[in-house]
N, C-alpha and C. Protein backbone atom coordinates (compact mmCIF):
# COMPACT_ATOMS: atom_id res chain seq x y z
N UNK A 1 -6.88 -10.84 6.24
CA UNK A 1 -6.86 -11.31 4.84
C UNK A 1 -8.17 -10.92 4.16
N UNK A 2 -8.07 -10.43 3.41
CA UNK A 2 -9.21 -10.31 1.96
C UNK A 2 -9.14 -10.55 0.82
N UNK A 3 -9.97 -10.68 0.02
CA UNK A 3 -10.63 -11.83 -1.00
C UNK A 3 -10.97 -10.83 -2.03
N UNK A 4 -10.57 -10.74 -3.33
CA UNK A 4 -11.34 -9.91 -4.41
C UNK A 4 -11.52 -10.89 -5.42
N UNK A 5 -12.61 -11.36 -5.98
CA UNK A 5 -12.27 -12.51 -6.97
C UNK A 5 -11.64 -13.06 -7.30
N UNK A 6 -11.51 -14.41 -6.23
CA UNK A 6 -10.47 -15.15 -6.38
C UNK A 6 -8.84 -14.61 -5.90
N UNK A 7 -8.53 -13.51 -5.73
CA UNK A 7 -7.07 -12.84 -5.45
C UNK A 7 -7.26 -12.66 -4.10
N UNK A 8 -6.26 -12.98 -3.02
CA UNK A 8 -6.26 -13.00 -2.05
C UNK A 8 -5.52 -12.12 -1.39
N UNK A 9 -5.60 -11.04 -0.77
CA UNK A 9 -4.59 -9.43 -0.09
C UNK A 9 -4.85 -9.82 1.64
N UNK A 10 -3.20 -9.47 1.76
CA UNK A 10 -3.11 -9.52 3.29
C UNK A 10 -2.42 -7.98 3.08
N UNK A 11 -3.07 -7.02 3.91
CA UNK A 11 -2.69 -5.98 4.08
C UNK A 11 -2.06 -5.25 5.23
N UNK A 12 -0.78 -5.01 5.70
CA UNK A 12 -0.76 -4.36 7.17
C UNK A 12 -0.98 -3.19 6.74
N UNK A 13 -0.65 -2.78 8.57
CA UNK A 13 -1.43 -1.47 8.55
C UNK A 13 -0.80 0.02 8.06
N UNK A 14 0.32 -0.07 7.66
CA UNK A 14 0.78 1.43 7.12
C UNK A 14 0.59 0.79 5.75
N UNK A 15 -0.19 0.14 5.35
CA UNK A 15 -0.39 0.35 3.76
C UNK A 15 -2.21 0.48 3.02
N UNK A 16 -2.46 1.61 2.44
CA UNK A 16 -3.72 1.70 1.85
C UNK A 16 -5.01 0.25 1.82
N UNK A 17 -5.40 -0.06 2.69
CA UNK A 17 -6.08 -1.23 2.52
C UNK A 17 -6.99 -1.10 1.14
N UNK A 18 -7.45 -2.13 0.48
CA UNK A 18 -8.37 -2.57 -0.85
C UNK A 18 -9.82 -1.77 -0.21
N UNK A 19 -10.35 -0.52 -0.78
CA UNK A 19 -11.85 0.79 -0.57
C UNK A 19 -12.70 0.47 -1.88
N UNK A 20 -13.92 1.09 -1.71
CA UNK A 20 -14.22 1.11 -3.55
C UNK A 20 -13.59 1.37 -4.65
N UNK A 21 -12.99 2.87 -4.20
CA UNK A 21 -12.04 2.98 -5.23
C UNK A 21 -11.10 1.93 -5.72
N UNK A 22 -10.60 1.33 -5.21
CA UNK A 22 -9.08 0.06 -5.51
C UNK A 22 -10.37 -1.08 -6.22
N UNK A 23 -11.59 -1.25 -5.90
CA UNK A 23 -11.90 -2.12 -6.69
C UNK A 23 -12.92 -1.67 -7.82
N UNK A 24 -13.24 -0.59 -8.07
CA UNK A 24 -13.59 0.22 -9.21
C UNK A 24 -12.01 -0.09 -10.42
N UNK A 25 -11.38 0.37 -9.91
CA UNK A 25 -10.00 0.10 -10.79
C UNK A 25 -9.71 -1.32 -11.15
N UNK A 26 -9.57 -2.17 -10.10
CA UNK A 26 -9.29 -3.58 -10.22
C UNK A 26 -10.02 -3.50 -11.32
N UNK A 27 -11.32 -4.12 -11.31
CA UNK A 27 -12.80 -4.25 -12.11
C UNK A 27 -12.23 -3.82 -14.00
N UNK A 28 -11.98 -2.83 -13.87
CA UNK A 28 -12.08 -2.22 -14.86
C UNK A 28 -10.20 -2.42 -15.91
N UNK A 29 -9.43 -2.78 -14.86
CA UNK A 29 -8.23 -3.27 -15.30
C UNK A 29 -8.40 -4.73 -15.66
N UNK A 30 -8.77 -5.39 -15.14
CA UNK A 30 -8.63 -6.77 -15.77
C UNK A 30 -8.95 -7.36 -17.53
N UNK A 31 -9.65 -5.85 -17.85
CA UNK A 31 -10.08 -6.13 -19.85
C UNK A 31 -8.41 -5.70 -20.17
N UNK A 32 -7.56 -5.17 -19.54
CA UNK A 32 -6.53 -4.61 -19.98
C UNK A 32 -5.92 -6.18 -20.56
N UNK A 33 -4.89 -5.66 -21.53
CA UNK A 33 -4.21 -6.97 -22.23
C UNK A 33 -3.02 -6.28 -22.60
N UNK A 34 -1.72 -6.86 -22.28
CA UNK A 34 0.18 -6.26 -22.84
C UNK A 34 0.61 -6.13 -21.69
N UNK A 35 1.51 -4.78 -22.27
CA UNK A 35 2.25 -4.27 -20.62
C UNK A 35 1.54 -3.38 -20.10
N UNK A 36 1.53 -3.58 -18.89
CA UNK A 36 0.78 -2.31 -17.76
C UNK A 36 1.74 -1.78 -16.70
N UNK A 37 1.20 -0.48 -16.64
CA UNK A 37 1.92 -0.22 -15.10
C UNK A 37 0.71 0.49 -14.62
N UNK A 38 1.13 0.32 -13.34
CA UNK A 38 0.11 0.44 -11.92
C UNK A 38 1.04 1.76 -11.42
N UNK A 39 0.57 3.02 -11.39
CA UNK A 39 1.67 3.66 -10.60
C UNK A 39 0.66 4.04 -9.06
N UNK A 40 1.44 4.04 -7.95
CA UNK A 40 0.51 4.01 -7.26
C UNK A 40 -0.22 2.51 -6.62
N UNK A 41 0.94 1.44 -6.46
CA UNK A 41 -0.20 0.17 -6.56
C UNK A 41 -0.71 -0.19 -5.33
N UNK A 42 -0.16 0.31 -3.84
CA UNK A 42 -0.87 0.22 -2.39
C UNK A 42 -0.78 -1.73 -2.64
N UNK A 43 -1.46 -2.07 -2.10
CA UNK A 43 -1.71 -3.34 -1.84
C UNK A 43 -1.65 -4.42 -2.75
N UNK A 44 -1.41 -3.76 -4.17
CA UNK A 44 -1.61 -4.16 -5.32
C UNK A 44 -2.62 -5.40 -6.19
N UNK A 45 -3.61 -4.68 -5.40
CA UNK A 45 -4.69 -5.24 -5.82
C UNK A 45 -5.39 -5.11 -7.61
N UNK A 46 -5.15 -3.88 -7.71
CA UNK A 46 -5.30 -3.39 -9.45
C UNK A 46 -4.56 -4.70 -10.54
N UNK A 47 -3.29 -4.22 -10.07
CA UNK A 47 -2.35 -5.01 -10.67
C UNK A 47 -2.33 -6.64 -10.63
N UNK A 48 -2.44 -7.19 -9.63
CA UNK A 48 -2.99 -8.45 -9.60
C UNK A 48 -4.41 -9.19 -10.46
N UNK A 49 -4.86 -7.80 -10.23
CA UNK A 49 -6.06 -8.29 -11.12
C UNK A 49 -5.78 -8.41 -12.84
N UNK A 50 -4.84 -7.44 -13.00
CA UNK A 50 -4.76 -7.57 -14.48
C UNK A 50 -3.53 -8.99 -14.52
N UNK A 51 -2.57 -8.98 -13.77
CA UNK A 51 -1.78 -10.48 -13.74
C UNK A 51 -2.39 -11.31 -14.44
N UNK A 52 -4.22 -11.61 -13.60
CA UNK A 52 -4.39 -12.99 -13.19
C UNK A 52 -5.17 -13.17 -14.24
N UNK A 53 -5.82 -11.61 -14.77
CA UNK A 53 -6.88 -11.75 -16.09
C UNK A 53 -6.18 -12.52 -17.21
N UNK A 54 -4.56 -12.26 -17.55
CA UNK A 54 -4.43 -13.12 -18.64
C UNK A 54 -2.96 -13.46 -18.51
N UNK A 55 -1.99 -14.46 -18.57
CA UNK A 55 -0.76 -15.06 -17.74
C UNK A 55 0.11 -14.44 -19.06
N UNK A 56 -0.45 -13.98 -20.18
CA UNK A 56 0.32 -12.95 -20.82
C UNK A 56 0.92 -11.60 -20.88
N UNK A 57 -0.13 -11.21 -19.56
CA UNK A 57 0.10 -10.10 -19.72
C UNK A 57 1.61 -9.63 -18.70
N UNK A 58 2.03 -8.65 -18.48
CA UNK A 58 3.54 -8.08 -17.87
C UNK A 58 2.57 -6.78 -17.26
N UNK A 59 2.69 -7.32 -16.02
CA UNK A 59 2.35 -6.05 -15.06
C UNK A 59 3.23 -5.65 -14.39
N UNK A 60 3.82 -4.30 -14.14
CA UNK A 60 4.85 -3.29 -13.53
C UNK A 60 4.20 -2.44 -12.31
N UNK A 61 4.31 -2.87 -11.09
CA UNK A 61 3.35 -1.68 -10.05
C UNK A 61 4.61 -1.39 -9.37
N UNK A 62 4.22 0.48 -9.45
CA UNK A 62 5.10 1.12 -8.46
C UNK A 62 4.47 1.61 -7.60
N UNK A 63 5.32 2.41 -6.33
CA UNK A 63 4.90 3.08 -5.45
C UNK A 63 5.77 3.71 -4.34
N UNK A 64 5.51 5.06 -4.03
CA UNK A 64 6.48 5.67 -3.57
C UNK A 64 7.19 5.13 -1.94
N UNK A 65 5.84 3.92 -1.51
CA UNK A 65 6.47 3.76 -0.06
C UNK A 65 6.53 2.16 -0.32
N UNK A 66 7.86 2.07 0.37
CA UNK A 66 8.17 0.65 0.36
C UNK A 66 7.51 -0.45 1.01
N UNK A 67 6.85 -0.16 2.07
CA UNK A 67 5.80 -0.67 2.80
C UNK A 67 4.68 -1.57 1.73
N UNK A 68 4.62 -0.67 1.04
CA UNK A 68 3.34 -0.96 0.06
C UNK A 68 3.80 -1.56 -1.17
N UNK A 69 5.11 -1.19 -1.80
CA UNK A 69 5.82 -2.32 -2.34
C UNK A 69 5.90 -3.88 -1.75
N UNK A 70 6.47 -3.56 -0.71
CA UNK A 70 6.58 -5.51 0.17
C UNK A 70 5.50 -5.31 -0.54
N UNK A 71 4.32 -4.97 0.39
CA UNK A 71 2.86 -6.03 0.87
C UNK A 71 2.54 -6.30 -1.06
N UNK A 72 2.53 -5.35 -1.79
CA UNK A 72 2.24 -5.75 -3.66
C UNK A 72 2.95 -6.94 -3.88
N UNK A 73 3.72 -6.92 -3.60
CA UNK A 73 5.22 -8.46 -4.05
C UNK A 73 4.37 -9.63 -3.43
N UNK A 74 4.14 -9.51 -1.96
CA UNK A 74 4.05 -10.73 -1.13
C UNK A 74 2.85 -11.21 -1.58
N UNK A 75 1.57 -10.51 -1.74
CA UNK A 75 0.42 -10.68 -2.44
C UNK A 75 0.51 -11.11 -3.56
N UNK A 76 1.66 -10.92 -4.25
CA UNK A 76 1.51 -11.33 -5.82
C UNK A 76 2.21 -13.24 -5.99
N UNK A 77 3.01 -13.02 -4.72
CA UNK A 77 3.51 -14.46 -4.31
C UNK A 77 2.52 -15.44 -3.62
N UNK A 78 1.84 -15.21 -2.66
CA UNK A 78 0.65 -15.34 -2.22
C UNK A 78 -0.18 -15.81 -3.07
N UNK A 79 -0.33 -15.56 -4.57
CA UNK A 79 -1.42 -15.74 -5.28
C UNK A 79 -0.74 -16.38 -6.94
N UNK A 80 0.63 -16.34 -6.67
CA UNK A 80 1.51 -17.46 -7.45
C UNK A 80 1.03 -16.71 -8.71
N UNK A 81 1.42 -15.29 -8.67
CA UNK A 81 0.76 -14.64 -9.81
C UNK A 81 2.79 -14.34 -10.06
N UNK A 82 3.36 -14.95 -11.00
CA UNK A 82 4.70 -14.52 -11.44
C UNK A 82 4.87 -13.20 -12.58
N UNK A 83 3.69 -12.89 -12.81
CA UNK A 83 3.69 -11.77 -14.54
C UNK A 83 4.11 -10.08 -13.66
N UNK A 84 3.59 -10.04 -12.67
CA UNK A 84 3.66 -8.83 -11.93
C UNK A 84 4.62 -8.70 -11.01
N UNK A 85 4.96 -7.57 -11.13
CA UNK A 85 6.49 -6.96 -10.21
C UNK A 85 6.53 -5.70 -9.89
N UNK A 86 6.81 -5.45 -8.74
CA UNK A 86 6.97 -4.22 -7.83
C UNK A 86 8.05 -3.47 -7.38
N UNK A 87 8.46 -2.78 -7.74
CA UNK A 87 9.30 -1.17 -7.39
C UNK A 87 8.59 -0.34 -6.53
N UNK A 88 9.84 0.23 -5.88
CA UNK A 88 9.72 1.77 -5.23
C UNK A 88 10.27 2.93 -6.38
N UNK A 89 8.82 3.83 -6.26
CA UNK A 89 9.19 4.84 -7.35
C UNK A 89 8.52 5.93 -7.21
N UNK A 90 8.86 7.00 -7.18
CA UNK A 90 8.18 8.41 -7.10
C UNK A 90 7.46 8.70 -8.44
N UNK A 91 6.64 8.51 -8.16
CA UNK A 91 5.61 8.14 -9.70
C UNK A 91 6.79 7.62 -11.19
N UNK A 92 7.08 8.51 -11.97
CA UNK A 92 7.78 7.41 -12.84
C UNK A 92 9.66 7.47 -12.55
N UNK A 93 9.94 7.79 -11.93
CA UNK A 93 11.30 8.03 -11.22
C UNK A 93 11.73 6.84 -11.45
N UNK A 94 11.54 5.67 -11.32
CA UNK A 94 12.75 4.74 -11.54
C UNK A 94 12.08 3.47 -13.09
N UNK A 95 11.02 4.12 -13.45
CA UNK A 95 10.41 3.19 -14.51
C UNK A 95 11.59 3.15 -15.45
N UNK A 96 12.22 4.09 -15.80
CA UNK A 96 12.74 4.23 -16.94
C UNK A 96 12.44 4.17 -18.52
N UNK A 97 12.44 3.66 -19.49
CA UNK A 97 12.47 4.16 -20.78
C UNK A 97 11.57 3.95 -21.22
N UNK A 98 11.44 2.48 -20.62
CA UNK A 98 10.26 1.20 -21.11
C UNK A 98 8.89 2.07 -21.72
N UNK A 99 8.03 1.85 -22.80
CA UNK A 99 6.34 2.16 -22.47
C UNK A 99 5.63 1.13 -22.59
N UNK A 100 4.47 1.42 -22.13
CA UNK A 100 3.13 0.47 -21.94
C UNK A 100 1.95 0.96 -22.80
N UNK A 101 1.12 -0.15 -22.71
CA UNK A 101 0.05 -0.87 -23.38
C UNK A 101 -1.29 -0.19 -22.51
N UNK A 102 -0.97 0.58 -21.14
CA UNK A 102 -1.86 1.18 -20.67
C UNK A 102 -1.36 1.20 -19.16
N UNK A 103 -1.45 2.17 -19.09
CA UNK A 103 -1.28 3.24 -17.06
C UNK A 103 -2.05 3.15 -16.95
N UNK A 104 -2.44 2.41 -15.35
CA UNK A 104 -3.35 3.14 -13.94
C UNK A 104 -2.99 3.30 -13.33
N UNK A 105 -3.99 4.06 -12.54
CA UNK A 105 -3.66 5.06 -11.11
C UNK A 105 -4.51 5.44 -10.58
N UNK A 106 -4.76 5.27 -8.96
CA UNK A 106 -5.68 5.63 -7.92
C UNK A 106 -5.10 6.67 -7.68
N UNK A 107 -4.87 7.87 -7.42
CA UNK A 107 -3.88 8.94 -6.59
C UNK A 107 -4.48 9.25 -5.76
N UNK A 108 -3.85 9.65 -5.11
CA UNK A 108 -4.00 10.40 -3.86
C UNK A 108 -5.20 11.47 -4.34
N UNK A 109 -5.98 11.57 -3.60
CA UNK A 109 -7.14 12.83 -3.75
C UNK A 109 -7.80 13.56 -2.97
N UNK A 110 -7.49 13.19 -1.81
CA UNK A 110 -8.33 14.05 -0.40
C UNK A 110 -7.78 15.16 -0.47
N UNK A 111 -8.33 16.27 -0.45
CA UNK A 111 -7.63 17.73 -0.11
C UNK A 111 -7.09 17.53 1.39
N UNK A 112 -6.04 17.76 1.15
CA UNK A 112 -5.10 17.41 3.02
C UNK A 112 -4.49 18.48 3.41
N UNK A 113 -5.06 19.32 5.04
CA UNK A 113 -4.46 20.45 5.15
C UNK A 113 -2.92 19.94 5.88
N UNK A 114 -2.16 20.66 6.61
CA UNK A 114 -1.22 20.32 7.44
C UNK A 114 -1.67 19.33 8.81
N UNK A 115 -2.54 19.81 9.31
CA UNK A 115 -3.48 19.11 10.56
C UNK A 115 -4.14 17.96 10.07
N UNK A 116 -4.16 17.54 8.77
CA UNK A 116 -5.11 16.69 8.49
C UNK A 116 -3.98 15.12 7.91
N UNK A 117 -2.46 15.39 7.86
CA UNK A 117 -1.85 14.65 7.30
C UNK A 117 -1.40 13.56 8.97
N UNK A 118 -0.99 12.51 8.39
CA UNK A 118 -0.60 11.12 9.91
C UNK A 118 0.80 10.61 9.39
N UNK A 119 1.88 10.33 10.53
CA UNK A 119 2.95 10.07 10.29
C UNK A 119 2.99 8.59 9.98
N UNK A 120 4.05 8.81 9.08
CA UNK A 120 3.88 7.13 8.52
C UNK A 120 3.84 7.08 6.69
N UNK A 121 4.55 5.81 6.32
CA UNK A 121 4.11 5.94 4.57
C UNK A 121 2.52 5.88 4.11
N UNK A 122 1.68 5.85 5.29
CA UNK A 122 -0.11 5.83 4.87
C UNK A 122 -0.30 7.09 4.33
N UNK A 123 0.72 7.90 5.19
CA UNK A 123 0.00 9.18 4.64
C UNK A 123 -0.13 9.30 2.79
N UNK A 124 1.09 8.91 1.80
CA UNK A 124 0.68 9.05 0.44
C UNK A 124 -0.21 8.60 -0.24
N UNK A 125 -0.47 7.51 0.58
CA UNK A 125 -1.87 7.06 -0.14
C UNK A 125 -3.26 7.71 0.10
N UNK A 126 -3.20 8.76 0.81
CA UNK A 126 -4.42 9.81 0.44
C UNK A 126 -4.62 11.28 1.00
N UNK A 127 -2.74 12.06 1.13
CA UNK A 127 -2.64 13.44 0.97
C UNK A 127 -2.69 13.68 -0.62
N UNK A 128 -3.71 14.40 -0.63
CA UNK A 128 -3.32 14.94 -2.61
C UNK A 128 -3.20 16.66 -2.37
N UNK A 129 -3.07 16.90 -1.29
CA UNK A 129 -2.50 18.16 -0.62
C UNK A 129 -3.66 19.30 -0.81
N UNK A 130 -3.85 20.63 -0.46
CA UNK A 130 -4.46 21.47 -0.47
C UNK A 130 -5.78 21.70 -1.19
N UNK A 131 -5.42 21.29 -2.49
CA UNK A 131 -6.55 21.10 -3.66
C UNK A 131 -6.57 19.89 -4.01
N UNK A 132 -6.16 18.45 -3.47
CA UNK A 132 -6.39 16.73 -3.47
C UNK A 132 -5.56 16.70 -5.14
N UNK A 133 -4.99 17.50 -5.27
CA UNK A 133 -3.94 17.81 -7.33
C UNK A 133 -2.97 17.65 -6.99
N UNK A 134 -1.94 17.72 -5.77
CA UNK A 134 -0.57 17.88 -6.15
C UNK A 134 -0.23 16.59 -5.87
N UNK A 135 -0.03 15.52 -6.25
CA UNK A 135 0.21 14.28 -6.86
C UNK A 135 -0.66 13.93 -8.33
N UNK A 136 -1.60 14.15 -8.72
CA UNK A 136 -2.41 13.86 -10.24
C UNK A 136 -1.90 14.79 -10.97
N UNK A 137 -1.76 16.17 -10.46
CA UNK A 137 -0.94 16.90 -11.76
C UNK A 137 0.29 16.76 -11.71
N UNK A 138 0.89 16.40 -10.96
CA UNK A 138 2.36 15.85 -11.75
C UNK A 138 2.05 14.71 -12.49
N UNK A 139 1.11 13.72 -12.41
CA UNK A 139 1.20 12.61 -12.90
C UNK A 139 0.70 12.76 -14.03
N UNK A 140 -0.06 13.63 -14.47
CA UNK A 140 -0.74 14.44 -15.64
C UNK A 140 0.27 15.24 -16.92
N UNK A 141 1.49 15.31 -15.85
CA UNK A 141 2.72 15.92 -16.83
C UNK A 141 3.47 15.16 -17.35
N UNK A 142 3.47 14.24 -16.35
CA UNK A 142 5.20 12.89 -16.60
C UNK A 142 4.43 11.56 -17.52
N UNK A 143 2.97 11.65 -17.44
CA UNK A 143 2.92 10.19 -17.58
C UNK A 143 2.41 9.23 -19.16
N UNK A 144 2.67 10.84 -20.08
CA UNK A 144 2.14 10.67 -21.47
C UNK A 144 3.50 9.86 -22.34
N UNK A 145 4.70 9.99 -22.11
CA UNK A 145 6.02 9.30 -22.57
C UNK A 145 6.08 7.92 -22.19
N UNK A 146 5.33 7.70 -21.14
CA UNK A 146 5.11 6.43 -20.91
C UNK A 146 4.50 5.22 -21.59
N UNK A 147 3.36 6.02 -22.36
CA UNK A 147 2.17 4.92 -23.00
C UNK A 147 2.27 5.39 -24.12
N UNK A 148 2.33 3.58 -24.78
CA UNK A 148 2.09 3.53 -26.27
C UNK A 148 1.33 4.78 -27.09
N UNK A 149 1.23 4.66 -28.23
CA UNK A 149 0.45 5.07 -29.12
C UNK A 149 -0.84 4.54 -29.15
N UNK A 150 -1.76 4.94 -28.97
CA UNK A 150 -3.35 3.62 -28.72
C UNK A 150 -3.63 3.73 -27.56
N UNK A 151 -2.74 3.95 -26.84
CA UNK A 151 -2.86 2.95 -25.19
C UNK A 151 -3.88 3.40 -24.45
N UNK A 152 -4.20 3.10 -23.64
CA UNK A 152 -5.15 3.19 -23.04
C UNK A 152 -4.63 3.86 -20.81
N UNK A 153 -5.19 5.00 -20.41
CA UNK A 153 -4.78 5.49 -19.55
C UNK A 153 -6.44 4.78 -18.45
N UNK A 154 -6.60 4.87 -17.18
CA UNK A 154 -7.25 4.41 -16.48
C UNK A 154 -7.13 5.42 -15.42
N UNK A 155 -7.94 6.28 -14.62
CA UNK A 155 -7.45 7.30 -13.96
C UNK A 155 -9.25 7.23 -12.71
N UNK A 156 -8.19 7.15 -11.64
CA UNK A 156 -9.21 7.36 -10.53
C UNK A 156 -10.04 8.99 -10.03
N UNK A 157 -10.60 9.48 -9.84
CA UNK A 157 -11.07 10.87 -9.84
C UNK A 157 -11.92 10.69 -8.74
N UNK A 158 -11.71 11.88 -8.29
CA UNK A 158 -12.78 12.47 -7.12
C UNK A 158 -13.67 13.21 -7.49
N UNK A 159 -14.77 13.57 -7.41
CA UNK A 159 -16.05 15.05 -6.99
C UNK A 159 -14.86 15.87 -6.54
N UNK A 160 -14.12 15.53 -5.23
CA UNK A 160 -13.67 16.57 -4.66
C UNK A 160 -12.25 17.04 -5.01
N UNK A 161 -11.54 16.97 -6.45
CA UNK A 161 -10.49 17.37 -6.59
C UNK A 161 -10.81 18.29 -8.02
N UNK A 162 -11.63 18.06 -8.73
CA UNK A 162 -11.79 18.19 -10.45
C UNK A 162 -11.82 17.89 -11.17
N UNK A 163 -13.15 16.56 -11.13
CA UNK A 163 -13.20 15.76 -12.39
C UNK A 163 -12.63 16.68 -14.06
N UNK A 164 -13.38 17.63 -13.90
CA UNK A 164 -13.60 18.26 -15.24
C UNK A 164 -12.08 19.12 -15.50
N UNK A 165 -11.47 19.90 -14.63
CA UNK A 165 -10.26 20.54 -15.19
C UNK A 165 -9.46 18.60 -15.25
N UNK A 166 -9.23 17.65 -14.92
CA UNK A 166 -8.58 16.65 -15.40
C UNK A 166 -9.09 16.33 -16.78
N UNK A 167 -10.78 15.95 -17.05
CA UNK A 167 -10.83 15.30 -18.68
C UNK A 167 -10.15 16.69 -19.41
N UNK A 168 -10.40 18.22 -18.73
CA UNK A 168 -9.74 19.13 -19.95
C UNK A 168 -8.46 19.21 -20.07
N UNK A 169 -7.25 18.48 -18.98
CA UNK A 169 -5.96 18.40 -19.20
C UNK A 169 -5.84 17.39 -20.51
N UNK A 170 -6.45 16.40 -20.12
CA UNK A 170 -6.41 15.02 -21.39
C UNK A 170 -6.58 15.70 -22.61
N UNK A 171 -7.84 16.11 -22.53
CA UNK A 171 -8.03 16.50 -24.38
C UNK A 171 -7.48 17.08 -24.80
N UNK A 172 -6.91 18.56 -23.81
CA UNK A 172 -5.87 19.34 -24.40
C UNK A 172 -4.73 18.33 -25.29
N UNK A 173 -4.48 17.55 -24.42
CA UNK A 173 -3.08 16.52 -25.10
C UNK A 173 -3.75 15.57 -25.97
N UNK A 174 -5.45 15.27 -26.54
CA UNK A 174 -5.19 15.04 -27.49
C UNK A 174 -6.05 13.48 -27.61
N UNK A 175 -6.07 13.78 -26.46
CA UNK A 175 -6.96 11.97 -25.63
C UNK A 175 -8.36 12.17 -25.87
N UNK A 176 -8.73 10.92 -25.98
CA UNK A 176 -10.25 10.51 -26.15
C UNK A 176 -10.83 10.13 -24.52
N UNK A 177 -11.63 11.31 -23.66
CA UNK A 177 -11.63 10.86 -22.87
C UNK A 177 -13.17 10.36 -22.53
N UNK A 178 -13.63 9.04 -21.55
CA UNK A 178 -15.27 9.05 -21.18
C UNK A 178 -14.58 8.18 -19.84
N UNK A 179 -16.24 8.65 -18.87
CA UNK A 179 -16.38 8.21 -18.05
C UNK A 179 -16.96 6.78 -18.41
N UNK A 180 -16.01 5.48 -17.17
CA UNK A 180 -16.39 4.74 -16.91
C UNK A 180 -17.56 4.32 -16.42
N UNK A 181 -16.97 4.60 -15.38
CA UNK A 181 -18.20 4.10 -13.93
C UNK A 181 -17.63 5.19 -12.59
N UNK A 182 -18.70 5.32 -11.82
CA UNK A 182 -18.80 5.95 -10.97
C UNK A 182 -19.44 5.50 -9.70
N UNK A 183 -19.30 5.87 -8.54
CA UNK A 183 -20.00 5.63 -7.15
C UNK A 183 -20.37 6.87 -6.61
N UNK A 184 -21.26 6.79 -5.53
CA UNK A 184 -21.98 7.92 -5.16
C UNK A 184 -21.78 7.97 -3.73
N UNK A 185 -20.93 9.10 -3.13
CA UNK A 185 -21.39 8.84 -1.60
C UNK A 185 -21.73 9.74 -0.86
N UNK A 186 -21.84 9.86 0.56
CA UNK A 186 -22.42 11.22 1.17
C UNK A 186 -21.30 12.40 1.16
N UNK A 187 -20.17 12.13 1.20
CA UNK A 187 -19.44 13.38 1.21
C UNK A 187 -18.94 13.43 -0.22
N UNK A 188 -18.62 12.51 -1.03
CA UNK A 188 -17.78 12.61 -2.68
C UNK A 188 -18.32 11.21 -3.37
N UNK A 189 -18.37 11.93 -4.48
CA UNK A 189 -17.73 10.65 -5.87
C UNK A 189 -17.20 10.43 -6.53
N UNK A 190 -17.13 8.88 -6.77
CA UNK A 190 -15.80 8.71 -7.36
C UNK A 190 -16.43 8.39 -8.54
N UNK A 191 -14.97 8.53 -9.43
CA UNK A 191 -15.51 8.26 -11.23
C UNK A 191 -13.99 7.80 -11.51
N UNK A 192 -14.40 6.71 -12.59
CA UNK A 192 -13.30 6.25 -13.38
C UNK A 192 -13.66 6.33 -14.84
N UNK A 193 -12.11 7.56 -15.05
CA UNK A 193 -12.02 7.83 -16.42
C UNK A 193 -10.87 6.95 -17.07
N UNK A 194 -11.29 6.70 -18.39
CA UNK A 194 -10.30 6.12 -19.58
C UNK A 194 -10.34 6.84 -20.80
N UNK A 195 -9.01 7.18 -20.75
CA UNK A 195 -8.73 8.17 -21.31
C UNK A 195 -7.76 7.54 -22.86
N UNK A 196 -7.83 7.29 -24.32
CA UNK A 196 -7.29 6.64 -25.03
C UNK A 196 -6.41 7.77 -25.76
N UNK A 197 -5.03 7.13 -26.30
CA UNK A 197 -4.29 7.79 -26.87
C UNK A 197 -3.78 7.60 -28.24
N UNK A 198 -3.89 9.07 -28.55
CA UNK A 198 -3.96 8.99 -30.38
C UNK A 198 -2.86 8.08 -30.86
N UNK A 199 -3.72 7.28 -32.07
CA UNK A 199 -2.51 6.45 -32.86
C UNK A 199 -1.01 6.56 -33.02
N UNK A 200 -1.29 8.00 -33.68
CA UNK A 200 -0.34 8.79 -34.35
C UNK A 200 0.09 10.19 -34.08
């Protein structure tokens, strides 16, 4: 069992346990306010956090392995958080029509060769395949129909995938993008960008 302010995660083991990254995001989701979706929610720690920040808000976390669905649900029961709810979904594959008030997402980002991937649903939570992109750039294509006008996007980034070709996908489409916050470590860093979307 672990503890993130006040939110309590029991995690087994084929599911992404709560790293810096998951609480760089948490942290920074909880100012969020409306509907959210979490795509990507592992343990669903992000998402809980925005639940618990305000009993108004409607949090939506998906994720492609069911494993990590349970453990998001049971955690969210666990912590008598009722605003948040969990699907299995291949990034927006079963969201449907609905949009939100603001997307996050940790993705997958390790560059993962063939030798480097482990059997089991752990593996999606951190093959981002050859160049640590092929999960963020699809999510980079599908995930602008999703969010409001205004809304606000939340996006996890590596050193080691391309901070910079990602803020230049955003602006191309039109987004206001700045770095959050960032961590520093011996092999990569991480940075969290928020990326806002035009009114109109």
């Amino acid at each position: 069992m672990e503890s993130y302010k006040g939110i309590s995660i029991l995690v087994p083991d084929d599911v992404y346990p709560p790293s810096d990254d998951s609480e760089l995001l948490a942290e920074a989701s909880s100012f969020l306010r409306g509907s959210i979706l979490e795509v990507g929610c592992g343990s669903g720690l992000a998402s809980l956090a925005c639940a618990k920040a305000d009993s108004e808000n409607f949090v939506l976390g998906v994720d492609i392995s069911l494993s990590a669905v349970r453990c998001a649900q049971q955690n969210a029961d666990r912590n008598r958080l009722s605003n948040a709810l969990f699907l299995v979904s291949d990034l927006f594959s079963k969201v449907g029509v609905q949009r939100f008030d603001a997307i996050i997402f940790n993705p997958p980002y390790l560059p993962t060769d063939d030798e480097d991937r482990v059997e089991g649903p752990l593996n999606h939570a951190f093959d981002g395949g050859a160049d640590g992109r092929k999960v963020l750039d699809r999510f980079l294509n599908e995930f602008d129909p999703y969010l409001k006008a205004g809304g606000t996007l939340l996006l996890i980034q590596s050193s080691l995938n391309g901070v910079e070709k990602t803020q230049s996908k955003l602006e191309s489409m039109g987004y206001k993008v700045r770095m959050m916050d960032s961590e520093n470590f011996f092999f990569e860093s991480i940075f969290l960008l928020k990326a806002e979307k035009p009114q109109v």
